[in-house]
PDB file of N, CA and C in Angstrom:
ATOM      1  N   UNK A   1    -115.766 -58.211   1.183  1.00  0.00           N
ATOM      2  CA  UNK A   1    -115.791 -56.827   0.761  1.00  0.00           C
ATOM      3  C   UNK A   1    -116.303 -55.968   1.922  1.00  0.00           C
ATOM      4  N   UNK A   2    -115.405 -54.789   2.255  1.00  0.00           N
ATOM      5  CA  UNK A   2    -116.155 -54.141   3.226  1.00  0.00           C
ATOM      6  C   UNK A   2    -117.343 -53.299   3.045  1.00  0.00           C
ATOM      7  N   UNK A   3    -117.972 -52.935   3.462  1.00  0.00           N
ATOM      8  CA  UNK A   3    -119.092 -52.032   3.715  1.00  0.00           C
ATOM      9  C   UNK A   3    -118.448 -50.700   3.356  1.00  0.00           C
ATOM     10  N   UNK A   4    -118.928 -49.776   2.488  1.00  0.00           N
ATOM     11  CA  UNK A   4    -118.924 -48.202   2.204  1.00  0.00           C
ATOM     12  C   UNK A   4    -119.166 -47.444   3.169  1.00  0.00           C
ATOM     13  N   UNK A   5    -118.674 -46.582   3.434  1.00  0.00           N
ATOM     14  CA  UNK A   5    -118.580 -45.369   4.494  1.00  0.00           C
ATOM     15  C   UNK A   5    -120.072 -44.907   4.111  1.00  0.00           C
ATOM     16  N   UNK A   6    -120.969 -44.811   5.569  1.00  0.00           N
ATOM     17  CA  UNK A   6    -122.381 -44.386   5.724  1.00  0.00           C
ATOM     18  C   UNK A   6    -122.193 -42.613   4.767  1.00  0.00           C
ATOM     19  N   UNK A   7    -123.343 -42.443   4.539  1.00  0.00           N
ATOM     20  CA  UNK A   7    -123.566 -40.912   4.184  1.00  0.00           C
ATOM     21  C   UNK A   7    -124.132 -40.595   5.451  1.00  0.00           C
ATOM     22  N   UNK A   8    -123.624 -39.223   5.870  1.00  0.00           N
ATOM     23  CA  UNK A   8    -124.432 -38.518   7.207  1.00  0.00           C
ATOM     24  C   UNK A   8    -125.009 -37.225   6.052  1.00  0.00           C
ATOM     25  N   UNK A   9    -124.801 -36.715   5.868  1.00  0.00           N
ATOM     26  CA  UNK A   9    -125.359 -35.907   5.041  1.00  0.00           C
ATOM     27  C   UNK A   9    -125.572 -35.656   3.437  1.00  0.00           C
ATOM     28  N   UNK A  10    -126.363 -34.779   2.968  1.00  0.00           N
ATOM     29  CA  UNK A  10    -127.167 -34.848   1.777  1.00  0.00           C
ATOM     30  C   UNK A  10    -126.791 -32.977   1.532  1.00  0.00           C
ATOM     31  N   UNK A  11    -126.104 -32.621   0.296  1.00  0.00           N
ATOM     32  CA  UNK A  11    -126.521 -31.743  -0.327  1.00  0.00           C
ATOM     33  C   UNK A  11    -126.918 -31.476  -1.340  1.00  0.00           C
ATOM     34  N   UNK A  12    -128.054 -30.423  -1.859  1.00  0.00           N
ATOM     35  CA  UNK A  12    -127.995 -30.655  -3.557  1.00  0.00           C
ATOM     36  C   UNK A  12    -127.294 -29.386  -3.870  1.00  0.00           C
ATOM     37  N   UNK A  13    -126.368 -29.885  -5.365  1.00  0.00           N
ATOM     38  CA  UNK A  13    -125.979 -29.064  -5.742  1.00  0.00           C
ATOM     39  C   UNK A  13    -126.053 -28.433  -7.602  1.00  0.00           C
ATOM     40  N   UNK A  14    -125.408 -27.379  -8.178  1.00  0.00           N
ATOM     41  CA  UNK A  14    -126.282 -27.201  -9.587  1.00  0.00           C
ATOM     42  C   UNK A  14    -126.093 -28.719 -10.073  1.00  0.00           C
ATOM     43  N   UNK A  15    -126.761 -28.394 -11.255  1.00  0.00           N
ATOM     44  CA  UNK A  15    -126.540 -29.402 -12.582  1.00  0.00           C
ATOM     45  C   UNK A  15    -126.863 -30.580 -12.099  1.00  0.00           C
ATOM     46  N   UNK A  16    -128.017 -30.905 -11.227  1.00  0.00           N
ATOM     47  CA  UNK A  16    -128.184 -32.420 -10.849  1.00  0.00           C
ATOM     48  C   UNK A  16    -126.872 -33.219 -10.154  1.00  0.00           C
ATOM     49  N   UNK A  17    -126.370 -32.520  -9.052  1.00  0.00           N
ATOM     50  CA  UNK A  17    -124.900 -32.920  -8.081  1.00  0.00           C
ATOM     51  C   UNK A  17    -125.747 -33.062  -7.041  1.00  0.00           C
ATOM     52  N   UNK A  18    -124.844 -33.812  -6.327  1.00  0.00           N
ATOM     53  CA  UNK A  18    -125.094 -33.703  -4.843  1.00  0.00           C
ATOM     54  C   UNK A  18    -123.764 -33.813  -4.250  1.00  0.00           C
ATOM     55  N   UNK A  19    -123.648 -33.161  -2.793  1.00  0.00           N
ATOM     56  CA  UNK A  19    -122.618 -32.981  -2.223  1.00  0.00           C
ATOM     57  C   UNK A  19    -123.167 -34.062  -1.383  1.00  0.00           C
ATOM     58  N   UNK A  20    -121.692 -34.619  -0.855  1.00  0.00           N
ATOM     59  CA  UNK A  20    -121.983 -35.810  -0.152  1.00  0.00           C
ATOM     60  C   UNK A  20    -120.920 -35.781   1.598  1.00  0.00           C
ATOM     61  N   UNK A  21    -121.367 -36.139   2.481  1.00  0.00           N
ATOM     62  CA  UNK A  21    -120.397 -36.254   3.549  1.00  0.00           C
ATOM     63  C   UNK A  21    -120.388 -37.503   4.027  1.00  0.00           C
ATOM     64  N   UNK A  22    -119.866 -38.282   4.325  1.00  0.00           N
ATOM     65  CA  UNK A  22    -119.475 -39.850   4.916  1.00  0.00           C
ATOM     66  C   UNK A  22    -118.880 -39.543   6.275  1.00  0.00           C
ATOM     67  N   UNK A  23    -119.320 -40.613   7.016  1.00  0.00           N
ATOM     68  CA  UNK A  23    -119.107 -41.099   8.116  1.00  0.00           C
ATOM     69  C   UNK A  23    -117.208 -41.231   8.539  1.00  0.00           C
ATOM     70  N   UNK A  24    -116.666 -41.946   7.887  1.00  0.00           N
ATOM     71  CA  UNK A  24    -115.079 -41.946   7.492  1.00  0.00           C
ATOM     72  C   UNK A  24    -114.680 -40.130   7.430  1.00  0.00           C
ATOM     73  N   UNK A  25    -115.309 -38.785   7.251  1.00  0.00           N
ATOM     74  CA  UNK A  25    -115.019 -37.679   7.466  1.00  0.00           C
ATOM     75  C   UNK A  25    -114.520 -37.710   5.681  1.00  0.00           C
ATOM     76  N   UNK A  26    -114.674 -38.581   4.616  1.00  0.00           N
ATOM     77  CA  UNK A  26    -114.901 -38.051   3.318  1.00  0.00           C
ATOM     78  C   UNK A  26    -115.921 -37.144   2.982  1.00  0.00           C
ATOM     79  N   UNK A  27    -115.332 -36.284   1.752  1.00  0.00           N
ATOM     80  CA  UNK A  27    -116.732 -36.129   0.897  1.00  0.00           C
ATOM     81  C   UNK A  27    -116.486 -36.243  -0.356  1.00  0.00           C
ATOM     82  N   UNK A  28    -117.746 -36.091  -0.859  1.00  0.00           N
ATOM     83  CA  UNK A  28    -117.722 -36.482  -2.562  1.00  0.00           C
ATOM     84  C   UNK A  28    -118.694 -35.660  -3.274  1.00  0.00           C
ATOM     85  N   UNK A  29    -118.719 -35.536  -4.405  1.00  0.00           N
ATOM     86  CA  UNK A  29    -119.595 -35.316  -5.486  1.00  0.00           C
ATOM     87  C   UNK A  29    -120.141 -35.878  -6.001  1.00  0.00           C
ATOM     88  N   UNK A  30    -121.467 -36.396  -6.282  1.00  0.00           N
ATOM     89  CA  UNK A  30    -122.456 -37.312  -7.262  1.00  0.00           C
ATOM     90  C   UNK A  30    -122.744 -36.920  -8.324  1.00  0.00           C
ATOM     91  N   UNK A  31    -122.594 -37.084  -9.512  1.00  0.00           N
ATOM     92  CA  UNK A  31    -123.203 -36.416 -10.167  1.00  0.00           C
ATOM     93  C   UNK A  31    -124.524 -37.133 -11.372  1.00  0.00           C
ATOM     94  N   UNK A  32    -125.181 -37.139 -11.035  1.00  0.00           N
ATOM     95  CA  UNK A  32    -126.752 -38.221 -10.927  1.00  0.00           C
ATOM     96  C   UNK A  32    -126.929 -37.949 -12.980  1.00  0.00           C
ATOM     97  N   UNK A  33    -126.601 -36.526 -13.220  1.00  0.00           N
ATOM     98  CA  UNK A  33    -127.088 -36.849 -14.864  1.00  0.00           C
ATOM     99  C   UNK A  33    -126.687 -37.684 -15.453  1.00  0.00           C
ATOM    100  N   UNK A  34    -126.148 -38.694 -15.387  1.00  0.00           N
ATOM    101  CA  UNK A  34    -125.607 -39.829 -16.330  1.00  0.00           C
ATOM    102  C   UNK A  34    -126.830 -40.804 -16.314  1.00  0.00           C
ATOM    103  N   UNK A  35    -127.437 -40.511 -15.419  1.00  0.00           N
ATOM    104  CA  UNK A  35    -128.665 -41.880 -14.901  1.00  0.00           C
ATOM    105  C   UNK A  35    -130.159 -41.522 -15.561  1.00  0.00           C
ATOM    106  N   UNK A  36    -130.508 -39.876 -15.372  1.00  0.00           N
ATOM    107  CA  UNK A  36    -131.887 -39.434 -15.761  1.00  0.00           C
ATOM    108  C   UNK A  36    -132.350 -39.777 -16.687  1.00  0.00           C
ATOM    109  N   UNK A  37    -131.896 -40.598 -17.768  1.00  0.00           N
ATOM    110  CA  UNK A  37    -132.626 -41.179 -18.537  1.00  0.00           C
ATOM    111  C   UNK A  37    -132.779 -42.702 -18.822  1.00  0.00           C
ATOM    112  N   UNK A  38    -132.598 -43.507 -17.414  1.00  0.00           N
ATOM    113  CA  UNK A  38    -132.897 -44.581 -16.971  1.00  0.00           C
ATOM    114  C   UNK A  38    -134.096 -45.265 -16.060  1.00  0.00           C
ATOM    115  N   UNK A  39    -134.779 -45.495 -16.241  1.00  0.00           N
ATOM    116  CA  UNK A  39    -135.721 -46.059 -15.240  1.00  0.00           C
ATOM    117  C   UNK A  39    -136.267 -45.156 -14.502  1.00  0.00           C
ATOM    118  N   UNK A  40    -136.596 -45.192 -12.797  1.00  0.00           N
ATOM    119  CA  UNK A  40    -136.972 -44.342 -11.796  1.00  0.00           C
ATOM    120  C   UNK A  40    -136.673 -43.158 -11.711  1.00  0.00           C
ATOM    121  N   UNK A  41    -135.241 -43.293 -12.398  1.00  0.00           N
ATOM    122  CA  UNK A  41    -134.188 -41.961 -12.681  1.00  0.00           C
ATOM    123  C   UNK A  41    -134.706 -40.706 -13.314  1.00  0.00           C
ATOM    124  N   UNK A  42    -135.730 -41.052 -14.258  1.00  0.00           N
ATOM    125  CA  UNK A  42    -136.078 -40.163 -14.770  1.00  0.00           C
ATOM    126  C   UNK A  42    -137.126 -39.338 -13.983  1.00  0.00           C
ATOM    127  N   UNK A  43    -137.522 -39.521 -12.775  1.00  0.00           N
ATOM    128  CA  UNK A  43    -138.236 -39.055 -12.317  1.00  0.00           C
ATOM    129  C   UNK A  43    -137.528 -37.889 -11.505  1.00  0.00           C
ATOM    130  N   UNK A  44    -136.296 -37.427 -11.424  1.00  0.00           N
ATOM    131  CA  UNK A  44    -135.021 -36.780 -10.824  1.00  0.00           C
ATOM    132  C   UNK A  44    -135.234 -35.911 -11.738  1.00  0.00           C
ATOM    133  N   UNK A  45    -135.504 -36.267 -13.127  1.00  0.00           N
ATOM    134  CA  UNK A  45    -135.101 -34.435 -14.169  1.00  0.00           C
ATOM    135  C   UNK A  45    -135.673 -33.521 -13.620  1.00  0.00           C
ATOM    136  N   UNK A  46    -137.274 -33.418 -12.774  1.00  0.00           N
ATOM    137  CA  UNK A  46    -137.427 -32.190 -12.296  1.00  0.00           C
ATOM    138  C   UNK A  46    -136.352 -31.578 -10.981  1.00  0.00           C
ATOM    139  N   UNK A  47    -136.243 -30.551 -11.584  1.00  0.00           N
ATOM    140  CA  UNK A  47    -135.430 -29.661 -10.310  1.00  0.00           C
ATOM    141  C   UNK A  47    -136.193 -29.695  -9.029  1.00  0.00           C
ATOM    142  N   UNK A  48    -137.193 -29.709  -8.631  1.00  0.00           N
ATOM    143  CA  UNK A  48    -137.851 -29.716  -7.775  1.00  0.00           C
ATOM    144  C   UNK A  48    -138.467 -31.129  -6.895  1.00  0.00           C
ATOM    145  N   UNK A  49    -138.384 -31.938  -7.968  1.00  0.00           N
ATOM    146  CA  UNK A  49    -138.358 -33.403  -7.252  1.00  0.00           C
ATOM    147  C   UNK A  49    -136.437 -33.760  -6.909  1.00  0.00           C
ATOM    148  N   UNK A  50    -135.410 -33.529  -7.613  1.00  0.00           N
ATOM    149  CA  UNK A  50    -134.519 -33.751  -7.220  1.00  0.00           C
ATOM    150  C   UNK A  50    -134.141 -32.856  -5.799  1.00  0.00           C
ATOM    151  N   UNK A  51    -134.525 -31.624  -5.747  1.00  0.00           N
ATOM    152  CA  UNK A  51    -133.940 -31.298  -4.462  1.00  0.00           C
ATOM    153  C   UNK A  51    -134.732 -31.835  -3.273  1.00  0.00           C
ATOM    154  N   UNK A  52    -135.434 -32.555  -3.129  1.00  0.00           N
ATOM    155  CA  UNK A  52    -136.019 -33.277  -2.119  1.00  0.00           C
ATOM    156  C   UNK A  52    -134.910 -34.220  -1.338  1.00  0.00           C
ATOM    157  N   UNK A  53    -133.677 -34.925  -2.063  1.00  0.00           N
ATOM    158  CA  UNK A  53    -133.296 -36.139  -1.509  1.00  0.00           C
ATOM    159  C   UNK A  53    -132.940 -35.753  -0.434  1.00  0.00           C
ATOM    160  N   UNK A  54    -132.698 -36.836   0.762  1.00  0.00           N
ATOM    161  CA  UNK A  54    -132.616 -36.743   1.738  1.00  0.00           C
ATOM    162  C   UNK A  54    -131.611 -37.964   2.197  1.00  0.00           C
ATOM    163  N   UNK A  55    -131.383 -38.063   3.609  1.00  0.00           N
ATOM    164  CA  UNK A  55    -130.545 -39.267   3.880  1.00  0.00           C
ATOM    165  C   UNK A  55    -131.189 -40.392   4.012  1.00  0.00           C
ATOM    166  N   UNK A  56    -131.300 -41.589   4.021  1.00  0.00           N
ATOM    167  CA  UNK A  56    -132.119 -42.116   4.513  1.00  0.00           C
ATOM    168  C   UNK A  56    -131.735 -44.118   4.508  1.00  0.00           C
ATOM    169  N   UNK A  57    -131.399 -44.505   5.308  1.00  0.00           N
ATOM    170  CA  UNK A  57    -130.791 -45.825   5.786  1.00  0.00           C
ATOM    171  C   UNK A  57    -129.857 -45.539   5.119  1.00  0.00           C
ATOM    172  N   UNK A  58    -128.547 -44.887   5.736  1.00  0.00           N
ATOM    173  CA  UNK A  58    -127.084 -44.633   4.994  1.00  0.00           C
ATOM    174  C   UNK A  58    -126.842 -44.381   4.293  1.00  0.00           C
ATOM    175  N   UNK A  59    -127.889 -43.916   3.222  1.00  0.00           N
ATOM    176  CA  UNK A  59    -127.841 -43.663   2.230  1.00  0.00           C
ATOM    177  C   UNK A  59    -128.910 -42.690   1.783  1.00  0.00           C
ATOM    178  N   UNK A  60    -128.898 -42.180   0.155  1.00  0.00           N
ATOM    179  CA  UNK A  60    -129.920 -41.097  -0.062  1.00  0.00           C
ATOM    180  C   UNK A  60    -130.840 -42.008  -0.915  1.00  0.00           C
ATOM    181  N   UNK A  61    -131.663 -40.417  -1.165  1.00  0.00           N
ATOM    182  CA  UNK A  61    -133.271 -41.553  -1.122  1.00  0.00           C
ATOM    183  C   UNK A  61    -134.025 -40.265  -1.697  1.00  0.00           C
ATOM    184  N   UNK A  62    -135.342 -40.504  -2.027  1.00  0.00           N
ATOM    185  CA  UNK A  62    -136.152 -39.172  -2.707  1.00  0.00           C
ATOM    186  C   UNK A  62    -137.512 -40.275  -2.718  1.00  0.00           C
ATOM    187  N   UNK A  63    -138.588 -38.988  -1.877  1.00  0.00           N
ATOM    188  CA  UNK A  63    -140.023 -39.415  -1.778  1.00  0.00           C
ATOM    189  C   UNK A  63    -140.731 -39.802  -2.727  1.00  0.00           C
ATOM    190  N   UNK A  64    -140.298 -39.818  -4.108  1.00  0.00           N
ATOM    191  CA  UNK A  64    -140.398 -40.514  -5.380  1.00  0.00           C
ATOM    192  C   UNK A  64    -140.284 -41.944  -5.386  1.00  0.00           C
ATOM    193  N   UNK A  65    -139.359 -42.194  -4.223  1.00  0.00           N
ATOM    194  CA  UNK A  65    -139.417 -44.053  -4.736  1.00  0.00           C
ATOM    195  C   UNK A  65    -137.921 -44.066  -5.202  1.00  0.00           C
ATOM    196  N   UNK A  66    -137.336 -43.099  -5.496  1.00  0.00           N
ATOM    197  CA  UNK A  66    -136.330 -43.619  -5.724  1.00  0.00           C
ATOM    198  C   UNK A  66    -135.280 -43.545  -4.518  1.00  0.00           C
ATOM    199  N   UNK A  67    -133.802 -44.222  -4.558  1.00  0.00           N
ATOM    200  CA  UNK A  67    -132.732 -44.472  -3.714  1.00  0.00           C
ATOM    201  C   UNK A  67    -131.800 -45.221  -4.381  1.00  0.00           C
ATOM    202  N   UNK A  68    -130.646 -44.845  -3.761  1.00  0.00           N
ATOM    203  CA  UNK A  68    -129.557 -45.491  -4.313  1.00  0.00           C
ATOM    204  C   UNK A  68    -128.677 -46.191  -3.434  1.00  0.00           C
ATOM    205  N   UNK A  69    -128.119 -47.016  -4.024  1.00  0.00           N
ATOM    206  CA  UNK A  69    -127.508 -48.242  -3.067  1.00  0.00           C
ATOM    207  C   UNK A  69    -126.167 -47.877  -2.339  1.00  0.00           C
ATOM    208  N   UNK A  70    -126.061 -47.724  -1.264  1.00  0.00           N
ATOM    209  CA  UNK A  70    -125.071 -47.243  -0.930  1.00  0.00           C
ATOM    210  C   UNK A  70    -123.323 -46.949  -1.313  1.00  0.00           C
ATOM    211  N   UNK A  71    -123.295 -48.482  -1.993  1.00  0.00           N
ATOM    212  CA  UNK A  71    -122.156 -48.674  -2.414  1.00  0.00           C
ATOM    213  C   UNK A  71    -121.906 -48.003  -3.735  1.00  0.00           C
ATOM    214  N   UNK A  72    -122.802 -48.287  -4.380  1.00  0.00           N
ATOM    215  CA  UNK A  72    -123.057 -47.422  -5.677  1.00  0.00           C
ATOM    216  C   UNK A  72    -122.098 -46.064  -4.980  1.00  0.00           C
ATOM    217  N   UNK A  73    -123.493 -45.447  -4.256  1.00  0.00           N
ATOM    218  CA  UNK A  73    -123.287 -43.548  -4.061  1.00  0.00           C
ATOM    219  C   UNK A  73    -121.723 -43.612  -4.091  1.00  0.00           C
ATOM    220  N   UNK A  74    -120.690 -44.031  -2.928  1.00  0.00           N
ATOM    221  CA  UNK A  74    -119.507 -44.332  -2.272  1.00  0.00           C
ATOM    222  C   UNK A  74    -118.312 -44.156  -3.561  1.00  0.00           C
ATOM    223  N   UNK A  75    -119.038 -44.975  -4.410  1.00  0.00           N
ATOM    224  CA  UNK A  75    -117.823 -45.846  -5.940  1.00  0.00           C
ATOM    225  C   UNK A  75    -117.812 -44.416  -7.023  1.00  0.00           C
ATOM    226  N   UNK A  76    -119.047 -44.340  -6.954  1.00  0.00           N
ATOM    227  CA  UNK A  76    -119.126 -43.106  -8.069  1.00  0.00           C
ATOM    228  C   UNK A  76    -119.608 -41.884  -8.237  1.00  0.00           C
ATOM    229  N   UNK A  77    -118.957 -41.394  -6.451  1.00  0.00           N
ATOM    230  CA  UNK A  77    -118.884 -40.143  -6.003  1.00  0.00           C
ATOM    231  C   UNK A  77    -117.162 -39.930  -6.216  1.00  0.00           C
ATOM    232  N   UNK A  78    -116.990 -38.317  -6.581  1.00  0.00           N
ATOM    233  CA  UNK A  78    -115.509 -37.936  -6.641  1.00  0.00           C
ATOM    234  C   UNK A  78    -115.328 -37.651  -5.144  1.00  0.00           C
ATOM    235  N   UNK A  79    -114.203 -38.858  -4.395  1.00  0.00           N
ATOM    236  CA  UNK A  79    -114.445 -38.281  -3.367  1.00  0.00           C
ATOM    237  C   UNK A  79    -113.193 -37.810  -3.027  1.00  0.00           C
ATOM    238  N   UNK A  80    -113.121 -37.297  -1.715  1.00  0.00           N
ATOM    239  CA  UNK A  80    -112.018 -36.543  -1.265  1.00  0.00           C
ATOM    240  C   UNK A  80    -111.636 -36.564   0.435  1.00  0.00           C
ATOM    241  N   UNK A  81    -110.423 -37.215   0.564  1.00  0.00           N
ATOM    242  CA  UNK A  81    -110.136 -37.605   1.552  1.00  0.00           C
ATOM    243  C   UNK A  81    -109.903 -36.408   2.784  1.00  0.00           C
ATOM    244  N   UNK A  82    -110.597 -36.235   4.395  1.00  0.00           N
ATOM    245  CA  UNK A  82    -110.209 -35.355   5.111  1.00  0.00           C
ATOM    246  C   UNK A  82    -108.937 -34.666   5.225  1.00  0.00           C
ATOM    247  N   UNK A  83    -109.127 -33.337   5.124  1.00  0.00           N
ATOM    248  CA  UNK A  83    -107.463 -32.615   5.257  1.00  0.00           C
ATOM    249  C   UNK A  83    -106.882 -32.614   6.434  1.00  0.00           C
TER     250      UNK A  83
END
């Protein structure tokens, strides 16, 4: 199985999204509310702890402890191939 296209960048966007940019010159959409009421996840409902995430080993991440696995972000981001 290959390896997922790195994230170079991190945006947040409304409604608990994040905009996403990959290495491959994709981007995608995350959209994290499906999770906030799971585990670590829940520590994301504040608006203010979620806009913290950042990039961090190819992936995003939040000074909370939480992060997500790269491949994850990659699979179940809407993404969208360079024009």
């Amino acid at each position: 199985m290959p390896l997922p296209p790195k994230v170079q960048s991190v945006d947040v966007l409304p409604n608990h999204c994040l905009g996403l940019h990959f290495d491959n010159g994709e981007t995608g959409v995350l959209d994290i509310k499906p999770y906030l009421d799971f585990g670590v996840f829940a520590r994301l409902r504040d608006p203010q702890a979620f806009a913290q995430v950042a990039v961090s080993f190819d992936t995003v991440g939040w000074p909370c402890g939480v992060d997500l696995d790269p491949a994850f972000v990659y699979e179940k981001s809407r993404v969208k191939s360079p024009a």
